[in-house]
N, C-alpha and C. Protein backbone atom coordinates (compact mmCIF):
# COMPACT_ATOMS: atom_id res chain seq x y z
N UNK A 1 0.82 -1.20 0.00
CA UNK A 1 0.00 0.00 0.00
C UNK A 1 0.86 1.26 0.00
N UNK A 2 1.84 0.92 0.64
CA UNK A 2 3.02 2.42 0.56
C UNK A 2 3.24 2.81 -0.94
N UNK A 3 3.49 2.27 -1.71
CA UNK A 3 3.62 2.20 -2.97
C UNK A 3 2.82 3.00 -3.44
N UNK A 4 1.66 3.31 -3.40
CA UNK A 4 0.30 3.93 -4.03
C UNK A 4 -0.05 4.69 -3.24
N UNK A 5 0.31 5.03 -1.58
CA UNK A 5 -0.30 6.14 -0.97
C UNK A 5 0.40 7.85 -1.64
N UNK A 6 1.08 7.82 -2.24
CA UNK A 6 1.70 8.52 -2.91
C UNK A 6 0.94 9.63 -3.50
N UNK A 7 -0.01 8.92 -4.33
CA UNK A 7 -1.20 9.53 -5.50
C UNK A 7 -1.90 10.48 -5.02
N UNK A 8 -2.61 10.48 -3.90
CA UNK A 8 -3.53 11.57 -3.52
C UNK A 8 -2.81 12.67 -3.36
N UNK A 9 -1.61 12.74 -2.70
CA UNK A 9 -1.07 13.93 -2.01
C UNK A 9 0.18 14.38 -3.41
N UNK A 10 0.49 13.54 -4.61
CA UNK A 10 0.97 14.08 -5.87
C UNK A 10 0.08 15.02 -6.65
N UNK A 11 -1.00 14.62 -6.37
CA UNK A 11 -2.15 15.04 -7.60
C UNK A 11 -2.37 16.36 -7.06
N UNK A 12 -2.51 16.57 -5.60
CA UNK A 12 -2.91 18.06 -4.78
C UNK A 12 -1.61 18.66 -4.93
N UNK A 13 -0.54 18.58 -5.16
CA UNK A 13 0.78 19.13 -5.43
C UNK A 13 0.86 19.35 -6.85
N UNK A 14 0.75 18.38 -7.72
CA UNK A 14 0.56 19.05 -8.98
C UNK A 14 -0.57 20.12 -9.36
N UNK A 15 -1.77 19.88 -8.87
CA UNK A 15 -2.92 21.09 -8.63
C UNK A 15 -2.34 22.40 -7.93
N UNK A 16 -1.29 22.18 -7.32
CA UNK A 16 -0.87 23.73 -6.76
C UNK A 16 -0.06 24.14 -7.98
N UNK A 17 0.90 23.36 -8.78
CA UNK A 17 1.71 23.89 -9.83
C UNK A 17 1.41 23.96 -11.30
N UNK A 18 -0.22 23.80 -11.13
CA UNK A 18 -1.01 23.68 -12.78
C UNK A 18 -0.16 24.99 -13.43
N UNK A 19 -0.35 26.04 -12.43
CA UNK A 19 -0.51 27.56 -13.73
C UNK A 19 0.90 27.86 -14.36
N UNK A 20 1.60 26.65 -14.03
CA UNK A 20 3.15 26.82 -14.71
C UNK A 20 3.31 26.07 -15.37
N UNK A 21 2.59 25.52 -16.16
CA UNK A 21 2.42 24.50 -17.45
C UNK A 21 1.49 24.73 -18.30
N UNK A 22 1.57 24.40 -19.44
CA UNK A 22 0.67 24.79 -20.93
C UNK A 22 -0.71 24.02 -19.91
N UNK A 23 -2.24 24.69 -20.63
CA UNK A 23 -3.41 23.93 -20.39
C UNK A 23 -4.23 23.15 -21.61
N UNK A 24 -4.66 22.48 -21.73
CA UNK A 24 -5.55 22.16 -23.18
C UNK A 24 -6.59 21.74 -22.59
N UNK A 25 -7.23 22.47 -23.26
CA UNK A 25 -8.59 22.32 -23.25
C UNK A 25 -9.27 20.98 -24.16
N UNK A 26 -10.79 20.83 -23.87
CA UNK A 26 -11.42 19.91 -24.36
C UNK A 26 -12.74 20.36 -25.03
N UNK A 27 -12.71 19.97 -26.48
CA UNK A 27 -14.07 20.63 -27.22
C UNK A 27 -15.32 20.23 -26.43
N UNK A 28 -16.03 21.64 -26.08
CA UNK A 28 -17.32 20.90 -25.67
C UNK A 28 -17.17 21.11 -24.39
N UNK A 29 -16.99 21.27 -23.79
CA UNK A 29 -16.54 21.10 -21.97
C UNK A 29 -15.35 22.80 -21.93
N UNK A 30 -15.94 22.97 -20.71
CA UNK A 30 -15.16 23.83 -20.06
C UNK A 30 -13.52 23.54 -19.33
N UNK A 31 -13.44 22.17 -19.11
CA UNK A 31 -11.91 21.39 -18.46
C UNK A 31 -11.21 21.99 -19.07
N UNK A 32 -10.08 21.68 -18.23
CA UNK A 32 -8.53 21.70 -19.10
C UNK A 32 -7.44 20.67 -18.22
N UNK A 33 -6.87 20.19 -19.01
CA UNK A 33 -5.46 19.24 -18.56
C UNK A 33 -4.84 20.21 -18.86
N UNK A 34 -3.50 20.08 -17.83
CA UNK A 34 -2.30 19.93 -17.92
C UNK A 34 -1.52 19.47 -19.04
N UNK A 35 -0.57 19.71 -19.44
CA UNK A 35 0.21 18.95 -20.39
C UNK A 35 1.41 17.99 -19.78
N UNK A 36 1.95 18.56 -18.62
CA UNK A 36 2.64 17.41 -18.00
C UNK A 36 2.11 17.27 -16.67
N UNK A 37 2.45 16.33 -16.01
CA UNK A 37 2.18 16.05 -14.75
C UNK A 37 3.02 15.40 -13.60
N UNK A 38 3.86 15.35 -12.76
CA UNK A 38 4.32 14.37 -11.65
C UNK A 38 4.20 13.85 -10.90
N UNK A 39 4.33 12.74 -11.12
CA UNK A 39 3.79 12.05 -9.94
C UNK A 39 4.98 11.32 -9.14
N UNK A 40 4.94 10.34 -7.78
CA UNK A 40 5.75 9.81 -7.80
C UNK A 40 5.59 8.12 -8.04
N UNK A 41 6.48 7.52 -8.49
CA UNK A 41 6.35 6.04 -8.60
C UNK A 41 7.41 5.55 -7.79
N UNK A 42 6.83 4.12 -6.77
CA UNK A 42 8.27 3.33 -6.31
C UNK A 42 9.19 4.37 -4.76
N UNK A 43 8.99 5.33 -4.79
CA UNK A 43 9.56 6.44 -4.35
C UNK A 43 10.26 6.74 -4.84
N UNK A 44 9.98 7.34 -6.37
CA UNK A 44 10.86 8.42 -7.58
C UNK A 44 10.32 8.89 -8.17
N UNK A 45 10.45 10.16 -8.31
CA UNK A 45 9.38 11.38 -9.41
C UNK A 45 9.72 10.79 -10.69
N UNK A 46 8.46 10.90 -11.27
CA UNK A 46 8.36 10.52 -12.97
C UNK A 46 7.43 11.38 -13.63
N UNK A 47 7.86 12.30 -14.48
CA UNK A 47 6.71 13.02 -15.30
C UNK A 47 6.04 11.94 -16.35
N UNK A 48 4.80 12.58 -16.71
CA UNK A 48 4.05 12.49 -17.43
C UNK A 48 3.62 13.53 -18.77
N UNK A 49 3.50 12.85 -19.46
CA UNK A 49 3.25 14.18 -20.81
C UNK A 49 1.28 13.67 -21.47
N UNK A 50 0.83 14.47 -21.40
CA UNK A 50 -0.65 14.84 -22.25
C UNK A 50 -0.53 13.82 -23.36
N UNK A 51 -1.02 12.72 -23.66
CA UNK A 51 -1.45 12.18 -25.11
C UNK A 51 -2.36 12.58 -26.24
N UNK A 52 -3.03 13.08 -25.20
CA UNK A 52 -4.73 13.96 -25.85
C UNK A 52 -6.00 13.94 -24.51
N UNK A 53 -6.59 14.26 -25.60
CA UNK A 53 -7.82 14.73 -24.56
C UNK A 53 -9.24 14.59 -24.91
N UNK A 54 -10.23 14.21 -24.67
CA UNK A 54 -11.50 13.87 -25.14
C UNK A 54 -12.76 14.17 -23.93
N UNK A 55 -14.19 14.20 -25.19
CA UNK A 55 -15.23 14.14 -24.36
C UNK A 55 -15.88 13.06 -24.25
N UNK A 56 -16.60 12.16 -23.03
CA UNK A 56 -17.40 11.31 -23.01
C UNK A 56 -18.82 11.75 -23.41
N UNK A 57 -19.80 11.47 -24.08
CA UNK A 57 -20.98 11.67 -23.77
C UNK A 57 -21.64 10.58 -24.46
N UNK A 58 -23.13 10.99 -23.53
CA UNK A 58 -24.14 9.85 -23.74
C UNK A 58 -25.10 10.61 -23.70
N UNK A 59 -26.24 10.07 -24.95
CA UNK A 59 -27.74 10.36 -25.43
C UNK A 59 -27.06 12.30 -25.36
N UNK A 60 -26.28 12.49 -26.04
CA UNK A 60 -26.04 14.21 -26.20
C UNK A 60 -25.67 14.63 -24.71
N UNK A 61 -25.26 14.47 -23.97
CA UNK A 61 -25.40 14.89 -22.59
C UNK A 61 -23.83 14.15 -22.29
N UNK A 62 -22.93 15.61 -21.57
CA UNK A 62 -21.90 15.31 -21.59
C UNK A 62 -21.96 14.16 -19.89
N UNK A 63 -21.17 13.04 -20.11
CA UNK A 63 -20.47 12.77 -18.74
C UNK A 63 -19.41 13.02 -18.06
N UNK A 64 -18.15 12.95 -18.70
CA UNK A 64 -16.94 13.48 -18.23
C UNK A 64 -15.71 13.65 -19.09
N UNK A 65 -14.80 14.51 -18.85
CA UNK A 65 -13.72 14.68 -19.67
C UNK A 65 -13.00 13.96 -19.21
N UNK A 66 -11.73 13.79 -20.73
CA UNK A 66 -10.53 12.41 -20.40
C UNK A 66 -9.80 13.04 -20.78
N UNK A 67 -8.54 13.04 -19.68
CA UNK A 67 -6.85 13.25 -19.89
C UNK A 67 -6.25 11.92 -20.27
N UNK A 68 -5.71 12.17 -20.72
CA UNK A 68 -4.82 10.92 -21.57
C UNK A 68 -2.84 11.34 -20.79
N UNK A 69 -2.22 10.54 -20.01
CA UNK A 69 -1.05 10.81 -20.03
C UNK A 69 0.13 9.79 -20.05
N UNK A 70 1.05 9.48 -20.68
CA UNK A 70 2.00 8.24 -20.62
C UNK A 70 3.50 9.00 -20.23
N UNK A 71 4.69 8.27 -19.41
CA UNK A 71 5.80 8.69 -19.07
C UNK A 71 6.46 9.06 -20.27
N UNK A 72 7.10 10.36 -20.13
CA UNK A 72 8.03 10.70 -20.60
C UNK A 72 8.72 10.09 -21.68
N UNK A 73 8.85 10.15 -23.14
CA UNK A 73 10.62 9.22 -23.57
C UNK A 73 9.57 7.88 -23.67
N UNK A 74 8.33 7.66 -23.79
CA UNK A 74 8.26 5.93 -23.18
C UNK A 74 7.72 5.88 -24.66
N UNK A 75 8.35 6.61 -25.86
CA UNK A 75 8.30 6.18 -27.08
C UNK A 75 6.81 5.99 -27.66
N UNK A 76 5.64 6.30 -26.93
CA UNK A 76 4.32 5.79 -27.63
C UNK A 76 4.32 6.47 -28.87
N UNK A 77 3.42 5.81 -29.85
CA UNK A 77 3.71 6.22 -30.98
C UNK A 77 1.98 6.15 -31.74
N UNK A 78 1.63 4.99 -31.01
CA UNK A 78 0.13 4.64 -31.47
C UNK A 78 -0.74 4.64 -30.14
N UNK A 79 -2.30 4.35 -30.62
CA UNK A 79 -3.05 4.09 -29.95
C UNK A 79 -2.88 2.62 -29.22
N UNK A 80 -2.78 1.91 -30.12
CA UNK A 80 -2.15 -0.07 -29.74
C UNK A 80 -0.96 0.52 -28.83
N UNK A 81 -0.13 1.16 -29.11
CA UNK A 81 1.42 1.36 -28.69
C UNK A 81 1.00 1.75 -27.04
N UNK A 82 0.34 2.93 -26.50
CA UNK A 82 -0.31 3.22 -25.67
C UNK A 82 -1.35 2.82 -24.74
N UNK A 83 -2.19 1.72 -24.86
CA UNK A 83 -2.57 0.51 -24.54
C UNK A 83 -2.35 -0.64 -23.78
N UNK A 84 -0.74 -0.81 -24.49
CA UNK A 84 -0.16 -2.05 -24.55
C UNK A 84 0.86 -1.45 -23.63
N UNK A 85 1.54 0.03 -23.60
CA UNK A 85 3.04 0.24 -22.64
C UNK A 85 2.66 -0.40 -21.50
N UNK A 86 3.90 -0.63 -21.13
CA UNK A 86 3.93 -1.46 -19.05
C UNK A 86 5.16 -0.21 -18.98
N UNK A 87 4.66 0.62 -18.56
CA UNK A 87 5.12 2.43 -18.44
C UNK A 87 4.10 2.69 -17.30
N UNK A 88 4.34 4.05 -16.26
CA UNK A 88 3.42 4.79 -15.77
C UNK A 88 2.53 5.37 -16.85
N UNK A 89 1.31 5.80 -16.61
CA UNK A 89 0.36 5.79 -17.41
C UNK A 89 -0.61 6.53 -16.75
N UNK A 90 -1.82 6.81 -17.38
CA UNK A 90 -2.95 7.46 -16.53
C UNK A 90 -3.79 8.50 -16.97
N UNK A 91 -5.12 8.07 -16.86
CA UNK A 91 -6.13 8.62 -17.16
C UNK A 91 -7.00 9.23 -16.05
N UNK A 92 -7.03 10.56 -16.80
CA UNK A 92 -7.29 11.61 -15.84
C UNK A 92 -9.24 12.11 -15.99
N UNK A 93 -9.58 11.74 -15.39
CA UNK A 93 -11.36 11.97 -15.70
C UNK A 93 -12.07 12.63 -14.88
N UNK A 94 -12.70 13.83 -15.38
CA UNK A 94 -13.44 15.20 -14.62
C UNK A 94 -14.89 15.20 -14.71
N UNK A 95 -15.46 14.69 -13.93
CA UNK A 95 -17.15 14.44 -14.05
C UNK A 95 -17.85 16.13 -14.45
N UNK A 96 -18.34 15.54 -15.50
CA UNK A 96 -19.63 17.10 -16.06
C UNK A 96 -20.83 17.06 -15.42
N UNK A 97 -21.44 15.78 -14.87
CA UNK A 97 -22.08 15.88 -14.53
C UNK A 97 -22.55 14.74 -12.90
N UNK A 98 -23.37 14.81 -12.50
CA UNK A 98 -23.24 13.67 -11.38
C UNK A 98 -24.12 12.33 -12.06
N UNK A 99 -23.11 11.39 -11.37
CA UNK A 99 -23.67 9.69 -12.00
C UNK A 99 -23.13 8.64 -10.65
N UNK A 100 -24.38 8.15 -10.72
CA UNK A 100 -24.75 7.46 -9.40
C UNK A 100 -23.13 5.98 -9.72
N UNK A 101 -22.89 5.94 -8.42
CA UNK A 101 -22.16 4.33 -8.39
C UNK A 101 -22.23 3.47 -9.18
N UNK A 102 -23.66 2.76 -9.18
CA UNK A 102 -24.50 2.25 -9.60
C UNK A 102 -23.77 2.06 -11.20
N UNK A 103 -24.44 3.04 -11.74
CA UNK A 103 -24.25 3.45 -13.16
C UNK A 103 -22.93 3.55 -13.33
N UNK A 104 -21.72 4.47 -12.81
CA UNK A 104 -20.31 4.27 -13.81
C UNK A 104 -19.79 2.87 -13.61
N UNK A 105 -20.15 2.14 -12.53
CA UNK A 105 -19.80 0.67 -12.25
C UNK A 105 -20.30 -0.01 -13.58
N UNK A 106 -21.43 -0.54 -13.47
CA UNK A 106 -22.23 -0.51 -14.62
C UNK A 106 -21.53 -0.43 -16.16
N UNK A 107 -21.25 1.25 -16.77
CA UNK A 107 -20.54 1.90 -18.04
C UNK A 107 -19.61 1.14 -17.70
N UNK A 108 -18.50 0.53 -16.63
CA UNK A 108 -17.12 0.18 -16.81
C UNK A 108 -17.10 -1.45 -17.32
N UNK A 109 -18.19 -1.89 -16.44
CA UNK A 109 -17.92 -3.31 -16.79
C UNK A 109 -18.60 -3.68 -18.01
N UNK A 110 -19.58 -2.96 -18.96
CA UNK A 110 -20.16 -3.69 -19.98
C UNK A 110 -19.25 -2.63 -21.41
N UNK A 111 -18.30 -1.98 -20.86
CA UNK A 111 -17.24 -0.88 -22.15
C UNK A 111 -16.08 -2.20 -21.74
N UNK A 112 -15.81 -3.02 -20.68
CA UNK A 112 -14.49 -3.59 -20.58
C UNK A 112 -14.92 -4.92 -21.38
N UNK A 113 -16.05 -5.17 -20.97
CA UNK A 113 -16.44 -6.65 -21.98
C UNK A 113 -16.75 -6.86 -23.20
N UNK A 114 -16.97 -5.56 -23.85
CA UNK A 114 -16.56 -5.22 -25.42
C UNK A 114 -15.54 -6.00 -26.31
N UNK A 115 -14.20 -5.72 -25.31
CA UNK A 115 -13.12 -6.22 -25.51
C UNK A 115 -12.32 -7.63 -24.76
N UNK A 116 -13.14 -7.69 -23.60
CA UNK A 116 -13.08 -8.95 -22.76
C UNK A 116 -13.55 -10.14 -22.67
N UNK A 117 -14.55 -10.46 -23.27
CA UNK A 117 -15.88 -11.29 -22.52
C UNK A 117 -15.55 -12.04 -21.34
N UNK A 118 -15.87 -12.28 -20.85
CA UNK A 118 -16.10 -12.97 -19.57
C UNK A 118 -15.95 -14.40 -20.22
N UNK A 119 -14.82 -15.49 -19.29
CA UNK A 119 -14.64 -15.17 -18.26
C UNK A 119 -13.09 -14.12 -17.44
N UNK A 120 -12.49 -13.35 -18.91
CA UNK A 120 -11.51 -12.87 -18.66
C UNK A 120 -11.39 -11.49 -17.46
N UNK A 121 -10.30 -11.87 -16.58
CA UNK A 121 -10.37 -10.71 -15.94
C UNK A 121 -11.28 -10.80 -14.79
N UNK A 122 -12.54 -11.97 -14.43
CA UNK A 122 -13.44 -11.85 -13.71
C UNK A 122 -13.41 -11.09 -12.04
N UNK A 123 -12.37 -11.59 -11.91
CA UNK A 123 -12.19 -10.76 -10.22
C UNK A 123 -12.05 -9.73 -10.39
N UNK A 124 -10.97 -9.04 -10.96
CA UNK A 124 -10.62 -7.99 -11.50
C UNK A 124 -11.55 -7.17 -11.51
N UNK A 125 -13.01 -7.38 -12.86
CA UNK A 125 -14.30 -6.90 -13.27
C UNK A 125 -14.86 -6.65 -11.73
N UNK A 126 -14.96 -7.45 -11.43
CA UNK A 126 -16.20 -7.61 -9.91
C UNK A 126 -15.85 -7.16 -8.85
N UNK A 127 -14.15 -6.85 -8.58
CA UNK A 127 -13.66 -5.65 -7.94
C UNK A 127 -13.69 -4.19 -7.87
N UNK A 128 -13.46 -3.89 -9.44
CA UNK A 128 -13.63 -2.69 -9.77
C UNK A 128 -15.54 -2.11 -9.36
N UNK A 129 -15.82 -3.07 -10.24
CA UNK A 129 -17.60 -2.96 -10.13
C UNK A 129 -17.97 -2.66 -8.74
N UNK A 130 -17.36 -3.34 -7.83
CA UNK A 130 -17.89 -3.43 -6.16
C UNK A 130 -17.35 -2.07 -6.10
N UNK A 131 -16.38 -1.62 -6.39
CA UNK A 131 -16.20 -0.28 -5.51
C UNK A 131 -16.26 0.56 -5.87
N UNK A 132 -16.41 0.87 -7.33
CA UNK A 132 -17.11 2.02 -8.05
C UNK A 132 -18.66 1.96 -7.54
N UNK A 133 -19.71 0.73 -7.14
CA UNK A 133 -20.82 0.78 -6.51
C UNK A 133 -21.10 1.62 -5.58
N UNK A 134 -19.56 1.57 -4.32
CA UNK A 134 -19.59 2.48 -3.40
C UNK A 134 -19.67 3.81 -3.54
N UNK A 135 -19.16 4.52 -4.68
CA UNK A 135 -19.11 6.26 -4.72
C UNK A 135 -19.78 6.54 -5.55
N UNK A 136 -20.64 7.51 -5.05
CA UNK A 136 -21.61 8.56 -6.35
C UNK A 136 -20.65 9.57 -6.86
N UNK A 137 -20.67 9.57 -7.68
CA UNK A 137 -19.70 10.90 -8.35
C UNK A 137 -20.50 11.96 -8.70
N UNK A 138 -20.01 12.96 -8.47
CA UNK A 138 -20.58 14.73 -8.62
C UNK A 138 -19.96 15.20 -9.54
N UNK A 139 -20.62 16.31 -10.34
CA UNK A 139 -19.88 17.12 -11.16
C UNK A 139 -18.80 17.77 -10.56
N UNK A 140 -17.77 17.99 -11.48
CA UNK A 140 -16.52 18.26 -10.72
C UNK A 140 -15.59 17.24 -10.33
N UNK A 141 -16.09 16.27 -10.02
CA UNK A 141 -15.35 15.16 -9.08
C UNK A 141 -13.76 14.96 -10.21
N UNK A 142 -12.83 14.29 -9.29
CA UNK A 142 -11.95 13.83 -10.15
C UNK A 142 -11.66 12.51 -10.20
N UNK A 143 -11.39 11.85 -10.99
CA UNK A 143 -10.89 10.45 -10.67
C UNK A 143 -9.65 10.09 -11.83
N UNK A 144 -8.50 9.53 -10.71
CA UNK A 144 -7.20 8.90 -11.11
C UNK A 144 -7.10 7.58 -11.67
N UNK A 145 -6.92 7.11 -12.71
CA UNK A 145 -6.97 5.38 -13.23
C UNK A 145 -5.77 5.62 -13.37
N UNK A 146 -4.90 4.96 -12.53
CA UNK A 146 -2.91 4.90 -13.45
C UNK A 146 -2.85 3.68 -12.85
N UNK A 147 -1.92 3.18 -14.01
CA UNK A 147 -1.01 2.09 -14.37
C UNK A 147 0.14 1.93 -13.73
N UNK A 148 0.71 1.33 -12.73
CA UNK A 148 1.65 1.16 -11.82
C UNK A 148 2.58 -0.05 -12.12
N UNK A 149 3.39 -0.08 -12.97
CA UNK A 149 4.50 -1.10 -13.63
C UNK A 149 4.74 -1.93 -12.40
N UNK A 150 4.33 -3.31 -11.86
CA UNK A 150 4.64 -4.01 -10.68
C UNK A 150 3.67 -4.42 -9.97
N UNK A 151 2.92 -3.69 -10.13
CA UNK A 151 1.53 -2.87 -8.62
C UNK A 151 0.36 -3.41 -9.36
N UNK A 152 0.27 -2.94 -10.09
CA UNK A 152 -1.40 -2.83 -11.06
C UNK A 152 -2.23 -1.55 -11.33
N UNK A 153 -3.19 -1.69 -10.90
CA UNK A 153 -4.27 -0.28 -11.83
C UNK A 153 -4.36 0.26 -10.09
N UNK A 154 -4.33 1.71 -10.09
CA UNK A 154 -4.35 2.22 -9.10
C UNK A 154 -5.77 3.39 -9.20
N UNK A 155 -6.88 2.92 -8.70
CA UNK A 155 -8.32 3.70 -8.93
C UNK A 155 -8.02 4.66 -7.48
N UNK A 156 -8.45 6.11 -8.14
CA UNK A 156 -8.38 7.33 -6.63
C UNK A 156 -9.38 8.03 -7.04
N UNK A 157 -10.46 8.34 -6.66
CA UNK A 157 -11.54 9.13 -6.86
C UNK A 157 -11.62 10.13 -5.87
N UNK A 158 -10.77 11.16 -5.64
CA UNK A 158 -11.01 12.38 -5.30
C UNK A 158 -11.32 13.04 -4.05
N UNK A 159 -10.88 12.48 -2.62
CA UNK A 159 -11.56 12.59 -1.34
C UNK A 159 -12.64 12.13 -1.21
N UNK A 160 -12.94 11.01 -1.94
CA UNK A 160 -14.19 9.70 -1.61
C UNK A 160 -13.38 8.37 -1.91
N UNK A 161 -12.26 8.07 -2.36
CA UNK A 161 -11.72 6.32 -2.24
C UNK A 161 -10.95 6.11 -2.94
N UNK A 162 -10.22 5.40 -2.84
CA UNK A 162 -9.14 4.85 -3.60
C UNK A 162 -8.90 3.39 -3.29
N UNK A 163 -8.17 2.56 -4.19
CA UNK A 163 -7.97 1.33 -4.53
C UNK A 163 -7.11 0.74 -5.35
N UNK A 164 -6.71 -0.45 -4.83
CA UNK A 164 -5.40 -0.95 -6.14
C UNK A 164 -5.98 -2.38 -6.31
N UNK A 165 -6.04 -2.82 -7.93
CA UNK A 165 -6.39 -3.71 -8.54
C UNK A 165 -4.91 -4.32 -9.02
N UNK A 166 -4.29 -5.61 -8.16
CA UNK A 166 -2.87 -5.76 -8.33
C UNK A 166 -3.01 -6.77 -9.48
N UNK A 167 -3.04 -6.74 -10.42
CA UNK A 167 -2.94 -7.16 -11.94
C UNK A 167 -2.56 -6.08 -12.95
N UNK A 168 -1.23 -6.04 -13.43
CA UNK A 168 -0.74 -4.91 -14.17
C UNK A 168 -1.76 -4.90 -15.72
N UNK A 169 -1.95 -6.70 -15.79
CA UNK A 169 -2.34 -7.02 -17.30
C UNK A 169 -3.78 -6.39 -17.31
N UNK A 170 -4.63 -6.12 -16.08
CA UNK A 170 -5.97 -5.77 -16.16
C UNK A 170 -6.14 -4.23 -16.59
N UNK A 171 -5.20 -3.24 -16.89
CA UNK A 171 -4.90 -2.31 -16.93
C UNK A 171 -4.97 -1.84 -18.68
N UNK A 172 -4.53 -3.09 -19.37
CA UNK A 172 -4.49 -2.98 -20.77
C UNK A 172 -6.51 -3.21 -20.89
N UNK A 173 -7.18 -3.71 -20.22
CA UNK A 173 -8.30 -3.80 -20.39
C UNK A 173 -8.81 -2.12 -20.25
N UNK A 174 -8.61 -2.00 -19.52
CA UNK A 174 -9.45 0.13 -18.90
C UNK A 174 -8.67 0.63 -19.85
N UNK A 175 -7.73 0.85 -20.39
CA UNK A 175 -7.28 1.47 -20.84
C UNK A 175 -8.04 1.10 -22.90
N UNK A 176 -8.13 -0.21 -23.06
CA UNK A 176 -8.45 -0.38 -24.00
C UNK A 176 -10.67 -0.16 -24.50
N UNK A 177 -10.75 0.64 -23.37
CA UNK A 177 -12.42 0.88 -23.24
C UNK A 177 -12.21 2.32 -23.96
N UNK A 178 -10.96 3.01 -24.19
CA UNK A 178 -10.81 3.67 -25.04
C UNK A 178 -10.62 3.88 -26.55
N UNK A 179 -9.33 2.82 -26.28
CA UNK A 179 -8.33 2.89 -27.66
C UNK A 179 -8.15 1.35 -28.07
N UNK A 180 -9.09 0.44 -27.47
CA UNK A 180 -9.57 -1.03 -27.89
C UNK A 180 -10.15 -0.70 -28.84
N UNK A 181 -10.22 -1.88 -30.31
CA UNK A 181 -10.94 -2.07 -31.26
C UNK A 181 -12.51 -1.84 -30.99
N UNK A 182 -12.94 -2.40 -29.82
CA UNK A 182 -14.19 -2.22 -29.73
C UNK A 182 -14.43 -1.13 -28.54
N UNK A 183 -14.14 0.42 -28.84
CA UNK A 183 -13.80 1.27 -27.79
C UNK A 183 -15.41 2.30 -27.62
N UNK A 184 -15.22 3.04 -26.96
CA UNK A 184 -16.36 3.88 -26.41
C UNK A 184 -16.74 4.77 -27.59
N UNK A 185 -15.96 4.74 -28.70
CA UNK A 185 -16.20 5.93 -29.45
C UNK A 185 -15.12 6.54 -30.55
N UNK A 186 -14.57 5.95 -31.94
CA UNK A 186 -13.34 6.53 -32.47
C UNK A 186 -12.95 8.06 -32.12
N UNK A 187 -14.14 8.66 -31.91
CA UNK A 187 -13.60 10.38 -31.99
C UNK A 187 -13.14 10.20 -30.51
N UNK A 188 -12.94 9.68 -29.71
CA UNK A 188 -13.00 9.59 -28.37
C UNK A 188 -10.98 9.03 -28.54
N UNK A 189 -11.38 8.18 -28.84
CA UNK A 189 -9.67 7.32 -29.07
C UNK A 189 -8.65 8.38 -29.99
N UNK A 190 -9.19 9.21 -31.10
CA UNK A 190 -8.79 10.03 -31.76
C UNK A 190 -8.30 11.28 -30.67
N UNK A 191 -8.77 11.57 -29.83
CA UNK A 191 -8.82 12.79 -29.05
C UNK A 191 -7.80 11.96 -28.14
N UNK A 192 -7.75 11.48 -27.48
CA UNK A 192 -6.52 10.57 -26.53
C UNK A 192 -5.50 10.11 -27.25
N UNK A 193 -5.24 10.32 -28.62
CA UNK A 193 -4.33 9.84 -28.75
C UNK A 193 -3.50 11.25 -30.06
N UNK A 194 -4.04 12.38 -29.75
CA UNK A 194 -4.03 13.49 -30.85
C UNK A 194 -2.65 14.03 -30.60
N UNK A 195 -1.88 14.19 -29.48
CA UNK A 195 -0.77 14.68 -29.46
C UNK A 195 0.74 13.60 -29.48
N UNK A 196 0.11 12.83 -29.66
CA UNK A 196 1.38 11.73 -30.04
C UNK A 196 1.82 11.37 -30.89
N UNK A 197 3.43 11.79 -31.13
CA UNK A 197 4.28 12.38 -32.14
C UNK A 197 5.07 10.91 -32.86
């Protein structure tokens, strides 16, 4: 757990040093990311650089904006390429609007089985599901999904919970509810993956 207590108190430190870094915005939404970010991993600072940026929505009605960020130098080149790194990683998501437990639990596990079916991943699925059940999310809210090379998927939702899913490989799944063949949305995967050179 030392390993990952890290995250909450990086993310409120990088929030103090936003206004000294480029911002990008997201069509459609008022947000803005960062272009880099630090965090620490292992106990060692590692930046992060912006991949892109996108809007979620459903039936016309926005749900939340997506930061897209992969380490430094870690060569991504594609959407597959980005996906697939065993790199720090992390998706950064700003609720537009409020959505019950219930429901993003729900959106996560039937966008992961797109690309999964069952029975892949099952604990994994029914972990995440159980504890996204627990938090209602509010507009505004933030929530952390990063990729922890060793560790696994590290879920932090914002002064309501956090969690580590210790399977690094379950990570290529969340991540691929984007930029998976069978993803949430091409303009969506297009936008997460727009600044990668």
């Amino acid at each position: 757990m030392k390993r990952v207590c890290f995250l909450s108190a990086a993310m409120f430190l990088w929030a103090a040093g936003a206004s000294a870094t480029e911002l990008v915005g997201v069509r459609g939404s008022n947000t803005q990311f960062t272009t880099t970010m630090g965090i620490t991993v292992g106990g060692k600072p590692v930046q992060l650089v912006l991949t892109g940026v996108a809007l979620r929505e459903k039936f016309f009605f926005n749900v939340y904006a997506i930061g897209s960020y992969v380490l430094e130098g870690a060569g991504v080149r594609t959407a597959e390429d980005l996906a697939a790194v065993d790199k720090p990683k992390q998706l950064h998501l700003v609720m537009e609007r409020d959505v019950s437990g219930t429901d993003i639990a729900e959106a996560f596990v039937v966008a992961i089985r797109q690309n999964y079916p069952t029975p892949a991943f099952t604990n994994e699925v029914d972990l995440l599901a159980a504890k996204l059940r627990e938090i209602d999310l509010k507009k505004d809210d933030h929530i952390y999904l990063t990729h922890l090379p060793g560790t696994g998927l590290h879920c932090n939702v914002v002064n309501k919970g956090e969690f580590t899913i210790e399977n690094g490989e379950f990570s290529r799944a969340v991540w691929d509810i984007y930029l998976g063949k069978n993803n949430v949305g091409e303009g969506i995967k297009k936008g997460l993956t727009s600044r990668l050179k």
